[in-house]
C-alpha atoms as a PDB file:
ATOM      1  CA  UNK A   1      -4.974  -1.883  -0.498  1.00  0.00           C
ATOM      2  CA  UNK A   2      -4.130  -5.736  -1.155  1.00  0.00           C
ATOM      3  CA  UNK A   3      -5.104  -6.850   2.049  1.00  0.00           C
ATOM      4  CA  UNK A   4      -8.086  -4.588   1.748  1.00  0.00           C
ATOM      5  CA  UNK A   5      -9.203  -6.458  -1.630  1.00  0.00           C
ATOM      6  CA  UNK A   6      -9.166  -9.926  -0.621  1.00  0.00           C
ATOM      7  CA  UNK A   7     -11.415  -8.943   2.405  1.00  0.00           C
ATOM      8  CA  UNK A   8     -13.583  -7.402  -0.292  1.00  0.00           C
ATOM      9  CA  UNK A   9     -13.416 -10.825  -2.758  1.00  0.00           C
ATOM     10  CA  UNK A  10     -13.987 -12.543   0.757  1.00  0.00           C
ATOM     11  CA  UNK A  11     -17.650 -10.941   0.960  1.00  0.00           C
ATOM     12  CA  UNK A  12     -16.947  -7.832   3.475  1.00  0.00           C
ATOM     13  CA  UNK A  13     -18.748  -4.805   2.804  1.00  0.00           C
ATOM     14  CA  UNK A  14     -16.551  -1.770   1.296  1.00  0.00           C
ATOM     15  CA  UNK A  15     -16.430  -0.016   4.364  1.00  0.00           C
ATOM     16  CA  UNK A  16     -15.504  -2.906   6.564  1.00  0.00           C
ATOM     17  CA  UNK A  17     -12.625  -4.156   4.458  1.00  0.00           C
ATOM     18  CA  UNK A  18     -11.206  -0.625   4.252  1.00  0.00           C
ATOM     19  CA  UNK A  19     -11.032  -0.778   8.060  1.00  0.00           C
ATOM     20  CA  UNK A  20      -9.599  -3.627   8.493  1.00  0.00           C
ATOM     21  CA  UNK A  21      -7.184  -2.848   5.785  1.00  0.00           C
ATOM     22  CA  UNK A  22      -6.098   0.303   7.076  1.00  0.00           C
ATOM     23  CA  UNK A  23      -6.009  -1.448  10.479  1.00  0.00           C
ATOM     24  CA  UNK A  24      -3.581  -3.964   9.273  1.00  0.00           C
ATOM     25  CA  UNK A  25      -1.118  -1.365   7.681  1.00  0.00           C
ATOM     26  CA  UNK A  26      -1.824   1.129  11.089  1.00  0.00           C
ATOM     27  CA  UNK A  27       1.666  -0.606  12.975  1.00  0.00           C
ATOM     28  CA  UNK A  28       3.948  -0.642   9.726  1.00  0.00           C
ATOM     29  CA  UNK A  29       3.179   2.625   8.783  1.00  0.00           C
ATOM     30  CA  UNK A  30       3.575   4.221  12.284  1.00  0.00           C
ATOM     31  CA  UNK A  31       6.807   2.487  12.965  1.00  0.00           C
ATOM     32  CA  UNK A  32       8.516   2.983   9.377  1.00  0.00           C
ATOM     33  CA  UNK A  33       7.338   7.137   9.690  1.00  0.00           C
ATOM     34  CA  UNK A  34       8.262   7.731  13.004  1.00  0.00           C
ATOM     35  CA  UNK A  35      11.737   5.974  12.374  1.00  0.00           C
ATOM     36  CA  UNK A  36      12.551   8.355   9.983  1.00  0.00           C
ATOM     37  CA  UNK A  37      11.665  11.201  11.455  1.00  0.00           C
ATOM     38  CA  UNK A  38      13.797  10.588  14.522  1.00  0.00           C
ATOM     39  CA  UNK A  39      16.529   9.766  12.087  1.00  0.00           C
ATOM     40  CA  UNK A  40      16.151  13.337  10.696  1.00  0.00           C
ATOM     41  CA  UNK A  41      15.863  14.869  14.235  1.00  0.00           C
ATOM     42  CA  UNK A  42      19.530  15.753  14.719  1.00  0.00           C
ATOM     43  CA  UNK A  43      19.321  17.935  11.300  1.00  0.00           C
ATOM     44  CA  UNK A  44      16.736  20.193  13.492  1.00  0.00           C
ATOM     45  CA  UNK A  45      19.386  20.184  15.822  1.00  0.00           C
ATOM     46  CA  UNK A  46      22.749  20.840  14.484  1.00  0.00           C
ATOM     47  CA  UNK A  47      25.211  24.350  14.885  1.00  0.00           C
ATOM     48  CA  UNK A  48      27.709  25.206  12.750  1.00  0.00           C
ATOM     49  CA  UNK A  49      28.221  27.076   9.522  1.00  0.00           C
ATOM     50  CA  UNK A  50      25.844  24.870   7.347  1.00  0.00           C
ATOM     51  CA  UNK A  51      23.117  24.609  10.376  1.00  0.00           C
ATOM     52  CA  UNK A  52      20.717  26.513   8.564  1.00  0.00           C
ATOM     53  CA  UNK A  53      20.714  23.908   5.173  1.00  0.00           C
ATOM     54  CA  UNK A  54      20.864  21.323   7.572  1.00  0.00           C
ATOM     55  CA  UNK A  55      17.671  22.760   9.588  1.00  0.00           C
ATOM     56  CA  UNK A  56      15.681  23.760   5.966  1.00  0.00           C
ATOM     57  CA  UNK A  57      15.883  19.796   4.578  1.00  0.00           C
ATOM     58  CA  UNK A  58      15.317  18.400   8.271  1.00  0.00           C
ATOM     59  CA  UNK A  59      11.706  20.420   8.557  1.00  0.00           C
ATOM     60  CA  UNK A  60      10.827  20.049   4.903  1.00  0.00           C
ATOM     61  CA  UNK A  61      11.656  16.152   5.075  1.00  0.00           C
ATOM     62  CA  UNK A  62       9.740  15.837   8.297  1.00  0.00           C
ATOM     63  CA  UNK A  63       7.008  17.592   7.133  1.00  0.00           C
ATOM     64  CA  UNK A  64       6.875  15.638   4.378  1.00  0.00           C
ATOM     65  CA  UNK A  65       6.815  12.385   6.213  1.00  0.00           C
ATOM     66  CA  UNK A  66       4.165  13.546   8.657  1.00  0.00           C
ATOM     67  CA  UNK A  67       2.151  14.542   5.697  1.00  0.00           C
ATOM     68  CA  UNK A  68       2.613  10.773   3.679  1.00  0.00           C
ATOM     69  CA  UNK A  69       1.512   9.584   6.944  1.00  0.00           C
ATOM     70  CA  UNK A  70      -1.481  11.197   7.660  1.00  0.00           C
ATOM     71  CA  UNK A  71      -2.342   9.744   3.477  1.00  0.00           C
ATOM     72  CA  UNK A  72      -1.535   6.726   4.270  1.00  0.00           C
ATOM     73  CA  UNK A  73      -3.456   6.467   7.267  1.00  0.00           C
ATOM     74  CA  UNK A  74      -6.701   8.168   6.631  1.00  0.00           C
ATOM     75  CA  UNK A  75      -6.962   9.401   2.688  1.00  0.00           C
ATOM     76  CA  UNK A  76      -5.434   5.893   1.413  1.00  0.00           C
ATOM     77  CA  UNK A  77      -8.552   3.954   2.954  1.00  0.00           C
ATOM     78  CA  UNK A  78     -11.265   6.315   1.908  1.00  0.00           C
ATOM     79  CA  UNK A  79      -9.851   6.472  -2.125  1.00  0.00           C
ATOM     80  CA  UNK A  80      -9.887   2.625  -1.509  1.00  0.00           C
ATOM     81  CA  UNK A  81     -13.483   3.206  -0.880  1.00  0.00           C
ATOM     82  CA  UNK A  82     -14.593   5.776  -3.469  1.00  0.00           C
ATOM     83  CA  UNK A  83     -12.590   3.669  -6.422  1.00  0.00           C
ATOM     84  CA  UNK A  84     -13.103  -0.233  -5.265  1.00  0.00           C
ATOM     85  CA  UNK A  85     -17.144   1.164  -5.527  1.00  0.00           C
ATOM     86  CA  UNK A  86     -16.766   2.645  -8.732  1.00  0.00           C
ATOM     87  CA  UNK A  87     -15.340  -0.117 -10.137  1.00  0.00           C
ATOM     88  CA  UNK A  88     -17.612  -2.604  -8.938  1.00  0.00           C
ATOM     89  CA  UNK A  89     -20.447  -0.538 -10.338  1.00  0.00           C
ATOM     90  CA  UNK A  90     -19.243  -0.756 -13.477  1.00  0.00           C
ATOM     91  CA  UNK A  91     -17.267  -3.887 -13.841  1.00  0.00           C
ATOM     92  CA  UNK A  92     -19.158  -5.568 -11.426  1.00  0.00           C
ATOM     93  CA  UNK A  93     -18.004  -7.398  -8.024  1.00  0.00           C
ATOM     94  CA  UNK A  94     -14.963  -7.501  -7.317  1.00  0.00           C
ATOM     95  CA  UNK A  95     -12.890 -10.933  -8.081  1.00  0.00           C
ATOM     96  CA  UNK A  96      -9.553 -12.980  -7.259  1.00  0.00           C
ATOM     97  CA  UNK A  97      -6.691 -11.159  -8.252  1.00  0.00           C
ATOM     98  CA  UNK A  98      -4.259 -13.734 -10.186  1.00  0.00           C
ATOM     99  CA  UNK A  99      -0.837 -13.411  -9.894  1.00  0.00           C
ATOM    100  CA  UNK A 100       1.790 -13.597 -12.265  1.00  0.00           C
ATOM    101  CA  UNK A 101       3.249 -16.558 -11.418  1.00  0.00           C
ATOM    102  CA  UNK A 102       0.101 -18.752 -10.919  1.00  0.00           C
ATOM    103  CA  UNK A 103      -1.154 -17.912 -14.314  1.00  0.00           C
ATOM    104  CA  UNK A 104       2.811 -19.077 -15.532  1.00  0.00           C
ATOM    105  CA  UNK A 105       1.934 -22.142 -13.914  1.00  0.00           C
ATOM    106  CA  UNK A 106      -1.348 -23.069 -15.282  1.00  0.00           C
ATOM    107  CA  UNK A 107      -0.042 -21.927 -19.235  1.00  0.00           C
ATOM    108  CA  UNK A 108       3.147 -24.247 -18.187  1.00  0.00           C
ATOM    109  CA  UNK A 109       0.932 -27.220 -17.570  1.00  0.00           C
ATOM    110  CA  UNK A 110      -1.311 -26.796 -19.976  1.00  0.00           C
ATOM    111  CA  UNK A 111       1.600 -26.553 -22.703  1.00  0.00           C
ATOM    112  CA  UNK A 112       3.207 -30.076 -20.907  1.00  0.00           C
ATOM    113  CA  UNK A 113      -0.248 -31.519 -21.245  1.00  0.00           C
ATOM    114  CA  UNK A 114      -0.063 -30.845 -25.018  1.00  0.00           C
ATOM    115  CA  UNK A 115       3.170 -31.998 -25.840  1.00  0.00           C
ATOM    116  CA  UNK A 116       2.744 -35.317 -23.855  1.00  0.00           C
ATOM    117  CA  UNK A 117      -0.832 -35.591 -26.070  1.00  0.00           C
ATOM    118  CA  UNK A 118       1.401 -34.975 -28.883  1.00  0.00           C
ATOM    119  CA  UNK A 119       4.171 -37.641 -28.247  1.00  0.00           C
END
């Protein structure tokens, strides 16, 4: 979504930065999902007395990543969409987002710029 917004403050239409947001975060997500599910592959696979628990949280766990990454792939993007547009309408376009830390710094010079005014 962060990559997504500064392609929108950068002048892209909605749809475009979605895409290339989504596009960006296509690789990470893949590789991080599909990871984990062939970590949780031998659960399918095990024998023994507690095989069956072992087989229960391996399928719901997998189903559950499979499921995140369908969201993050395809729903993620199109909320982006729907929400980035409804908040434009009413707050206008969209702007800058400014970070902690560079708003620390601006208040920290201005308050050095004072007390050097005041010595």
């Amino acid at each position: 979504v962060e990559f997504a917004l500064q392609r929108r403050v950068a002048g892209k239409s909605l749809a475009a930065a979605a895409i290339e947001g989504a596009r960006a975060r296509l690789r990470p997500i893949l590789m991080t999902s599909l990871a984990f599910v062939a970590g949780l592959l031998p659960l399918l696979f095990v024998s023994g007395p507690a095989a069956q628990g072992n087989h229960s949280i391996g399928a719901a766990a997998i189903g559950g990543m499979f499921i995140g990454m369908v969201l993050g792939i395809f729903v993620i993007p199109v909320l982006f969409v729907t929400f980035q547009y409804l908040q434009e309408r009413i707050t206008g376009p969209a702007t800058a987002i400014v970070e902690a830390g560079e708003l620390l710094e601006e208040v920290m010079k201005q308050e050095k710029g004072r007390s050097i005014g005041k010595s």
